[in-house]
C-alpha atoms as a PDB file:
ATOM      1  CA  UNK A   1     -61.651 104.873 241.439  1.00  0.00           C
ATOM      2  CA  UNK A   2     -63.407 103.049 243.857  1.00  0.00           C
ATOM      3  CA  UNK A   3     -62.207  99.574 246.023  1.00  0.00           C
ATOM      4  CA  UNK A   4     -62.933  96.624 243.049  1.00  0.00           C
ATOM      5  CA  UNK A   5     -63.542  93.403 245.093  1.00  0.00           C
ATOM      6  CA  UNK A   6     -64.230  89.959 243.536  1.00  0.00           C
ATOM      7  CA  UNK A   7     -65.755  86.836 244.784  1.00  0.00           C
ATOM      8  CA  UNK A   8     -63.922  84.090 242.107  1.00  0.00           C
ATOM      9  CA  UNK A   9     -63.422  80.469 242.162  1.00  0.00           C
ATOM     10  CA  UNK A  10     -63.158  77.283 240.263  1.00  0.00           C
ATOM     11  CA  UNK A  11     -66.098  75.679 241.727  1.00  0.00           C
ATOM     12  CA  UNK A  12     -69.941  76.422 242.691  1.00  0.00           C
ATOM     13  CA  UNK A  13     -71.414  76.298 246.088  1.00  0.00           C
ATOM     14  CA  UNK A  14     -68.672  77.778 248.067  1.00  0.00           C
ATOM     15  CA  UNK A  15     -70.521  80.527 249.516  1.00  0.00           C
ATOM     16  CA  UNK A  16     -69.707  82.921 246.655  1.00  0.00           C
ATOM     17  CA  UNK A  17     -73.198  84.857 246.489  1.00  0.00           C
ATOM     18  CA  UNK A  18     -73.980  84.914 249.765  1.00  0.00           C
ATOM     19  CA  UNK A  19     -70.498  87.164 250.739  1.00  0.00           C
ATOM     20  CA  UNK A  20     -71.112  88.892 247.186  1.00  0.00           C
ATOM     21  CA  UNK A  21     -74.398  89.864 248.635  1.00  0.00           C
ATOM     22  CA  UNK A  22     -73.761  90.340 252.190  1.00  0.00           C
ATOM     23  CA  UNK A  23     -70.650  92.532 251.306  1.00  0.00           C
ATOM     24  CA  UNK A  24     -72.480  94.876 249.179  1.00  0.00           C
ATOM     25  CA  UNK A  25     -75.156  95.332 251.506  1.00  0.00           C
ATOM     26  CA  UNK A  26     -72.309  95.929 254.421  1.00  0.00           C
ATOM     27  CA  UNK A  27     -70.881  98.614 252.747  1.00  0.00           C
ATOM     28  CA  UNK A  28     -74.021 100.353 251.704  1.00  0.00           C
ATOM     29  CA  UNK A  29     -75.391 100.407 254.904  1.00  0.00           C
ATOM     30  CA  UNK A  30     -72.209 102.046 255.875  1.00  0.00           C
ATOM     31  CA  UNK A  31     -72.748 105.096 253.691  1.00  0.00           C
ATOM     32  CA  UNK A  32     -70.615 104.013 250.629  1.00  0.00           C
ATOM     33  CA  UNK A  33     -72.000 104.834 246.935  1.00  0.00           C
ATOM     34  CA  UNK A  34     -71.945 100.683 246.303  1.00  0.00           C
ATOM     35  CA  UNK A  35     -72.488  98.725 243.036  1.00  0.00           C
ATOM     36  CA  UNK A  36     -72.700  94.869 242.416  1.00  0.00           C
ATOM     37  CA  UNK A  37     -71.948  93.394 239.234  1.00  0.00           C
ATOM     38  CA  UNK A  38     -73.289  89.520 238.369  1.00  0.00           C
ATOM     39  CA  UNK A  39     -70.695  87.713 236.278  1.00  0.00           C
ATOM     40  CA  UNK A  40     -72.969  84.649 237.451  1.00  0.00           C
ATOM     41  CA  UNK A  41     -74.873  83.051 234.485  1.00  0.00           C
ATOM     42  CA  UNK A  42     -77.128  81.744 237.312  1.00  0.00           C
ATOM     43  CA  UNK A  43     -77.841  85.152 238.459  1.00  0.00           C
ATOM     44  CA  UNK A  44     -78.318  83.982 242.063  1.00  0.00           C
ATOM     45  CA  UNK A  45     -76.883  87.261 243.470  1.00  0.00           C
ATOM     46  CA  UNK A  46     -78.523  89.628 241.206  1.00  0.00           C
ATOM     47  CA  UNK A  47     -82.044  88.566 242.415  1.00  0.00           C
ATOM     48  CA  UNK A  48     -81.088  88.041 246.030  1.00  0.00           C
ATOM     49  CA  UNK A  49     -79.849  91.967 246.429  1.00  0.00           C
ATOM     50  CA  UNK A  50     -82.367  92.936 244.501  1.00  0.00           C
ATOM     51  CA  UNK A  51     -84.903  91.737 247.080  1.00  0.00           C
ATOM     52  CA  UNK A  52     -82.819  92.319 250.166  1.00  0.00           C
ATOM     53  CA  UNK A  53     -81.390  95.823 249.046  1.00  0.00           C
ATOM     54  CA  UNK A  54     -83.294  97.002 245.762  1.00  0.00           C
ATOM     55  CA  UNK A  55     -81.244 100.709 246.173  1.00  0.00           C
ATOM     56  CA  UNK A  56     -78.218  98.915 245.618  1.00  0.00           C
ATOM     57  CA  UNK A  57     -77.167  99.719 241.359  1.00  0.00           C
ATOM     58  CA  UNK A  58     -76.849  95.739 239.838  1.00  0.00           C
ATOM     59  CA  UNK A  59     -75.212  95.156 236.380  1.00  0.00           C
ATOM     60  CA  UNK A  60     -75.413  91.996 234.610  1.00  0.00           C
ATOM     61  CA  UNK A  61     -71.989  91.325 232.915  1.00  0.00           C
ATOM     62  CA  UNK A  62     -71.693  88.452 231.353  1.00  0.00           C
ATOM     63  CA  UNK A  63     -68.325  88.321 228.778  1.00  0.00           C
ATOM     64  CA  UNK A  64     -65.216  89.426 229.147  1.00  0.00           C
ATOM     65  CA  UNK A  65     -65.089  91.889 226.874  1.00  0.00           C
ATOM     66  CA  UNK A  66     -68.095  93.644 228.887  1.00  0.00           C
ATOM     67  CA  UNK A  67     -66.159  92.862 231.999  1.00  0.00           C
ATOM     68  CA  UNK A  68     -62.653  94.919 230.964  1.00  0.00           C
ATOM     69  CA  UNK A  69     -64.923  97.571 229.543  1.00  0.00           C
ATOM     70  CA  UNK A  70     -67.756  98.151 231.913  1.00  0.00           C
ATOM     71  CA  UNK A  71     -65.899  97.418 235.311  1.00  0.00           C
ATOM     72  CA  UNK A  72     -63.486 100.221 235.363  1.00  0.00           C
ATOM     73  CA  UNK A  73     -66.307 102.630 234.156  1.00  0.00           C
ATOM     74  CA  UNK A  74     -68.910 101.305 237.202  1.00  0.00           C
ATOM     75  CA  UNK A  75     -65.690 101.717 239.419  1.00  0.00           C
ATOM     76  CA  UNK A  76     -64.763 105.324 238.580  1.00  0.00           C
ATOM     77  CA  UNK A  77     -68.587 106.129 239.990  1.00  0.00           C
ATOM     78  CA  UNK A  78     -68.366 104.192 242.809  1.00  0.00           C
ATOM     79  CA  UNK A  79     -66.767 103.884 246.626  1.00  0.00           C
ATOM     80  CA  UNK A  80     -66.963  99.775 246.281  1.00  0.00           C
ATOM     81  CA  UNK A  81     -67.766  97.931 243.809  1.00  0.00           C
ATOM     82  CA  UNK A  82     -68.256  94.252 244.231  1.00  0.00           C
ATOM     83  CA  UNK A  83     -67.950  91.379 241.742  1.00  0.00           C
ATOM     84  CA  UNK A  84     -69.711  88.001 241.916  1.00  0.00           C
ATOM     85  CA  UNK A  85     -67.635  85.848 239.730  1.00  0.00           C
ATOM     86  CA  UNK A  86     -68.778  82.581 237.836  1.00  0.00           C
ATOM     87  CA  UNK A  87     -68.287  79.484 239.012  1.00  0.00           C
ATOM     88  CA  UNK A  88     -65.434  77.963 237.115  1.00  0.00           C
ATOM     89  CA  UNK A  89     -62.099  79.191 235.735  1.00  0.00           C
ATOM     90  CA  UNK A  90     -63.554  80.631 232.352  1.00  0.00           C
ATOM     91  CA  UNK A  91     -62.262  83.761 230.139  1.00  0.00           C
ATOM     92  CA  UNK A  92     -64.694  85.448 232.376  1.00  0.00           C
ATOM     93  CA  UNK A  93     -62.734  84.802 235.439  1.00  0.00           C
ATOM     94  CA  UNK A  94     -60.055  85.405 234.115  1.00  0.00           C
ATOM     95  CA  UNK A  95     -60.940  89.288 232.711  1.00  0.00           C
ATOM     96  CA  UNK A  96     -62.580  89.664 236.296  1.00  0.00           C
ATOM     97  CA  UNK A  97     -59.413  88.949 237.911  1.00  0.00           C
ATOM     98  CA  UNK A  98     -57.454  91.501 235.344  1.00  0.00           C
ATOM     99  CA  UNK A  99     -59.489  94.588 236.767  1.00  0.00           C
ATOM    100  CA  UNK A 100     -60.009  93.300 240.465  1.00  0.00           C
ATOM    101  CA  UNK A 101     -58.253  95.184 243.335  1.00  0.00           C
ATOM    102  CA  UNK A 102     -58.419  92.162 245.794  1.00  0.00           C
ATOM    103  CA  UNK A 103     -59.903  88.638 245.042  1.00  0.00           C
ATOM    104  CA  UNK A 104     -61.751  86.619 247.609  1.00  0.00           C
ATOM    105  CA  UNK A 105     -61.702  83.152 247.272  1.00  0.00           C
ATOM    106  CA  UNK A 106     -64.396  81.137 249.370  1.00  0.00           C
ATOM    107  CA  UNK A 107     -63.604  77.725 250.147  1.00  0.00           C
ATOM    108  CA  UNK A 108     -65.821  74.538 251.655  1.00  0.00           C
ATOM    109  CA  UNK A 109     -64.167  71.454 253.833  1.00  0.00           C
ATOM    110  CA  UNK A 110     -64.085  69.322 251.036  1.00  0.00           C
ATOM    111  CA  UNK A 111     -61.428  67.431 249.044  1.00  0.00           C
ATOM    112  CA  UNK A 112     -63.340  68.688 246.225  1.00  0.00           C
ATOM    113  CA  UNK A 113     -63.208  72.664 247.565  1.00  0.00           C
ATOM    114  CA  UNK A 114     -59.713  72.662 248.095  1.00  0.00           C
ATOM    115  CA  UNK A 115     -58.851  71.192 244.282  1.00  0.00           C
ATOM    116  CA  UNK A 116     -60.951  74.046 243.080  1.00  0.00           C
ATOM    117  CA  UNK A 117     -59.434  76.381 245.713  1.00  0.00           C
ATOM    118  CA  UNK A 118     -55.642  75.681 244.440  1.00  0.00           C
ATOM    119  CA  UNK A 119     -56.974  75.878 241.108  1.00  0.00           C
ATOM    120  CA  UNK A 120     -58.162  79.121 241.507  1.00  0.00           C
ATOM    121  CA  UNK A 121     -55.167  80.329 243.198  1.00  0.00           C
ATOM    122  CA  UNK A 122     -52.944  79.130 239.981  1.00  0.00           C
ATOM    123  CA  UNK A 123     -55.323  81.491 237.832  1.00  0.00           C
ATOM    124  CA  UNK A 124     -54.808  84.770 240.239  1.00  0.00           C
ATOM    125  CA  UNK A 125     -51.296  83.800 240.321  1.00  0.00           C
ATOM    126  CA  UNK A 126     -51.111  83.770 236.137  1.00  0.00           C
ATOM    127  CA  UNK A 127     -53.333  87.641 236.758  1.00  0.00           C
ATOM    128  CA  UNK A 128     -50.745  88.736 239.404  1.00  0.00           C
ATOM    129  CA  UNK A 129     -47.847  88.135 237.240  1.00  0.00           C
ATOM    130  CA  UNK A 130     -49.760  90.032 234.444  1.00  0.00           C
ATOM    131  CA  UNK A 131     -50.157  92.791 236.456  1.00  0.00           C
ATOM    132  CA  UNK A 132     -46.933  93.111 238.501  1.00  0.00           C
ATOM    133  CA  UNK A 133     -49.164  92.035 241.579  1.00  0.00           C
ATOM    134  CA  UNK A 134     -52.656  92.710 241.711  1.00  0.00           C
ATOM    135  CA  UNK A 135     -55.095  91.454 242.778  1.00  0.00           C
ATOM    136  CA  UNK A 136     -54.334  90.645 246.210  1.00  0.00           C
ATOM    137  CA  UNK A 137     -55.961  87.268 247.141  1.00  0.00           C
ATOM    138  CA  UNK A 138     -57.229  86.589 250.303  1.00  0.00           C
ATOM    139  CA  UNK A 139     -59.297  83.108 251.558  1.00  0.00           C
ATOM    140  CA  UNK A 140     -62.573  82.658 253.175  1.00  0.00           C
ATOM    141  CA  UNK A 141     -62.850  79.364 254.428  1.00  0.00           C
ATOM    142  CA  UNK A 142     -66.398  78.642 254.305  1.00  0.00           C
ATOM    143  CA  UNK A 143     -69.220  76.428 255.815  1.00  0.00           C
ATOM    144  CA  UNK A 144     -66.672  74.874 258.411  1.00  0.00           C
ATOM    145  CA  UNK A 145     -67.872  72.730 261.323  1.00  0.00           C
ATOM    146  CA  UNK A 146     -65.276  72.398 264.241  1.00  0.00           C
ATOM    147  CA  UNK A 147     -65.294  68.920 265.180  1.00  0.00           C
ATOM    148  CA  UNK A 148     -65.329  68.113 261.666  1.00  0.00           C
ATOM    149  CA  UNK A 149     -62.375  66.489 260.045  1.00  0.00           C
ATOM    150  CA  UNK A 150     -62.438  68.193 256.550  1.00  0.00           C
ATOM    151  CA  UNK A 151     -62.668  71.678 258.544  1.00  0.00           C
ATOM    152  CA  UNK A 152     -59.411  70.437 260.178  1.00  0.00           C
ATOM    153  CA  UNK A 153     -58.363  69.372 257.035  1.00  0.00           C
ATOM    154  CA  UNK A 154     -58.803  72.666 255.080  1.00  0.00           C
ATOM    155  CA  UNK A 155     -57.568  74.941 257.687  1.00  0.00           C
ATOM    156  CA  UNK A 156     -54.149  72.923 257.686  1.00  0.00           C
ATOM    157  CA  UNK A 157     -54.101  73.414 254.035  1.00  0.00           C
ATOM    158  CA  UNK A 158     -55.133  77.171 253.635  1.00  0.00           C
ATOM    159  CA  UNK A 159     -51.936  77.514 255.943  1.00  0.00           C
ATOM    160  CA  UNK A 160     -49.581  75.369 253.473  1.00  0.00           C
ATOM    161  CA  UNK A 161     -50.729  77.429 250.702  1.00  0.00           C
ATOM    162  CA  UNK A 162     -49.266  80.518 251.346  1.00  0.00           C
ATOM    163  CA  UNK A 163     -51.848  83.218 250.879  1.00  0.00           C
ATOM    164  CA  UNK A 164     -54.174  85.163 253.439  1.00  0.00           C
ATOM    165  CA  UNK A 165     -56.905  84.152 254.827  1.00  0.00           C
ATOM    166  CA  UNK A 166     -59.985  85.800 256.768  1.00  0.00           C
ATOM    167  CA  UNK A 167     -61.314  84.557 259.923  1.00  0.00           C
ATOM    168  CA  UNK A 168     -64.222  81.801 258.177  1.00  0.00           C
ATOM    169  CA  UNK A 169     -67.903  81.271 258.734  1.00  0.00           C
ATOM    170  CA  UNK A 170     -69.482  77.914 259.780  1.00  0.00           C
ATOM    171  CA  UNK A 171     -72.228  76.268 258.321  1.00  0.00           C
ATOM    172  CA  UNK A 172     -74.819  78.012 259.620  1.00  0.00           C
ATOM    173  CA  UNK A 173     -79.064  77.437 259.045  1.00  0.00           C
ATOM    174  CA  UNK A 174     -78.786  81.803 258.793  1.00  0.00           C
ATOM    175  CA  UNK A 175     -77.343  82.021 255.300  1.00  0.00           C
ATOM    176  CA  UNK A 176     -79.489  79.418 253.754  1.00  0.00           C
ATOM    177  CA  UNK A 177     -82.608  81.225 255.536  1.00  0.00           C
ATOM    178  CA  UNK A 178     -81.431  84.509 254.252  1.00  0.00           C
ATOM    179  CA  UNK A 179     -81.208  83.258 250.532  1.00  0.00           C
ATOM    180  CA  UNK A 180     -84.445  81.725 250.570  1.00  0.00           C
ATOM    181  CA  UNK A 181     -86.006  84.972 252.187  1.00  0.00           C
ATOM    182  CA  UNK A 182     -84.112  87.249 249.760  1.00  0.00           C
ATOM    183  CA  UNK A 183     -82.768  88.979 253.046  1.00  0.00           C
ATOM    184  CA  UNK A 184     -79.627  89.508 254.845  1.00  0.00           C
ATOM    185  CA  UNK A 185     -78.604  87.590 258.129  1.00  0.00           C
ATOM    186  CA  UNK A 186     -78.523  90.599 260.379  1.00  0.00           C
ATOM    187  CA  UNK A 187     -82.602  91.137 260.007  1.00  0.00           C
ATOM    188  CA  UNK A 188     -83.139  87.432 260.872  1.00  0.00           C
ATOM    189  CA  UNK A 189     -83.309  88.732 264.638  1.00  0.00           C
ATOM    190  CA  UNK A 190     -81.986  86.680 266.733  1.00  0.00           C
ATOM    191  CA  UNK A 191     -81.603  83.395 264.566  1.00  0.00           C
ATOM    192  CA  UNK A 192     -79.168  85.114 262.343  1.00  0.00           C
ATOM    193  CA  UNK A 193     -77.258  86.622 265.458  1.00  0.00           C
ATOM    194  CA  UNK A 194     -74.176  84.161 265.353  1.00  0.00           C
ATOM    195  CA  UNK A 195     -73.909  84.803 261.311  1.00  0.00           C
ATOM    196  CA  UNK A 196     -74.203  88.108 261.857  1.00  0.00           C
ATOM    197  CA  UNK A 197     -71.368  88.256 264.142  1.00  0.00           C
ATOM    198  CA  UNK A 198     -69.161  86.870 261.887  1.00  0.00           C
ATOM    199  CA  UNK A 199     -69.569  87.943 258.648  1.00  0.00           C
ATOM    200  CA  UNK A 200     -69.409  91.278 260.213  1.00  0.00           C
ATOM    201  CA  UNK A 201     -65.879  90.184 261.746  1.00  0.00           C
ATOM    202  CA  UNK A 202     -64.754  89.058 258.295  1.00  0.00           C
ATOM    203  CA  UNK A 203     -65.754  92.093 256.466  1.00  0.00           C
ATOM    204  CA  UNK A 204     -63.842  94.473 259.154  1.00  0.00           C
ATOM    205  CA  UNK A 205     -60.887  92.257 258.906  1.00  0.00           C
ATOM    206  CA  UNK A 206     -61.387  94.000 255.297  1.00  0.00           C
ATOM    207  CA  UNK A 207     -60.808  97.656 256.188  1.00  0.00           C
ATOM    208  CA  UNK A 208     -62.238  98.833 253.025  1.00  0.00           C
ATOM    209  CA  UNK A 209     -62.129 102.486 253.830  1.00  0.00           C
ATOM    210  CA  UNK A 210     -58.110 102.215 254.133  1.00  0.00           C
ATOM    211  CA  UNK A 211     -57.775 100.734 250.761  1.00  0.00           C
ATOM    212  CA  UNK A 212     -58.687 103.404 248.231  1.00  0.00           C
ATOM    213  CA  UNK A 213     -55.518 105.195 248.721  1.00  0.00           C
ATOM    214  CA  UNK A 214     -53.264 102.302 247.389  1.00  0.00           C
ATOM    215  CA  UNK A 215     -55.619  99.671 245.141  1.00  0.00           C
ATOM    216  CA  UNK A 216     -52.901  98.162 242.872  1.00  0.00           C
ATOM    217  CA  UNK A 217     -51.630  96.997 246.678  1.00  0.00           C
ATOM    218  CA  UNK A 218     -54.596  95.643 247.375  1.00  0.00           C
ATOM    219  CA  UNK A 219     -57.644  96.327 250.100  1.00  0.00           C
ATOM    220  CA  UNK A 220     -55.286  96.472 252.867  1.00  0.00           C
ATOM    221  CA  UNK A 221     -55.449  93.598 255.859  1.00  0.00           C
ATOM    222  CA  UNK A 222     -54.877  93.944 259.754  1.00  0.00           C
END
């Protein structure tokens, strides 16, 4: 069975599509038989792979009996396959997080992002103790800008809370130009250089390959 990696939180516009998107392309590019499934009533991520990647398989799951069902079938055929999650902590979530080797949990410098953020980790928490551990949960602090206070702010707190977090991305023109373009940052040229170079950084900090060996431990971390 291959890696299962899901992109979950409480709360919309956190960045959730574009690492869904940019994570499944990664990978494929890489030479790994990759899948996305959209647990996004928006669809958002469905369309914007589509466009950017169209050799990349997409399913549409949308309940959560199609999530327990389907997912570990898609898996089974694939090297990674990557969930984007609804926004919101609904039965949907929740079946995501019940199949999910590792949970990534994007998170914006606002009061309102970090509420959602501890929300979300109480829900992975309820899935881990289901489980006996998975899925691993790991943070992606999101749309940060350095002199800003809230990035301050939400960098203190991701350390209080306890869990992992990857190296974040800033709020960067690149990812917005990407959506709108249904492309990826890295054929921007050079205005998507600086995106490029870290979202590539945070999806190495994934070592993916190393995982598939030990899932119910989660994708392993440097």
């Amino acid at each position: 069975m291959g890696s299962i990696i899901a992109l979950t939180n409480s709360k919309g516009g956190v960045g959730k599509s574009t690492v869904a998107v940019h994570l499944a392309a990664w990978c494929h590019e890489r030479g790994r038989r990759t899948a996305l499934v959209d647990a996004d009533a928006q669809g958002a991520s469905s369309l914007w792979l589509h466009e950017a990647e169209p050799d990349i398989p997409i399913s549409r799951l949308q309940t959560p009996d199609e999530i327990l069902d389907q997912v570990p079938r898609l898996a089974a055929q694939f090297d990674t396959l990557v969930i984007d999650g609804p926004a919101g902590l609904s039965e949907v979530t929740r079946a995501v997080l019940l199949v999910a080797h590792l949970a990534l949990l994007p998170c914006g410098p606002s009061v309102l992002d970090l509420r959602a953020l501890q929300e979300a980790i109480r829900v992975v928490e309820q899935a881990q103790r289901i489980r006996g551990g998975a899925p691993r949960a790991v943070l992606v602090p999101n749309k940060l800008q350095v002199q800003y206070r809230l990035t301050q702010e939400l960098l203190a707190a991701v350390q209080a809370l306890g869990v992992p977090a990857l190296g974040g991305l800033r709020l960067r023109q690149a990812f917005a130009d990407a959506a709108g373009q249904g492309t990826l940052v890295w054929r921007l040229g050079l205005r998507g250089a600086a995106a490029t170079e870290e979202i590539t950084r945070l999806f190495e900090e994934l070592h993916i390959h190393e995982s598939e060996a030990n899932h119910e431990s989660g994708v392993a971390l440097s």
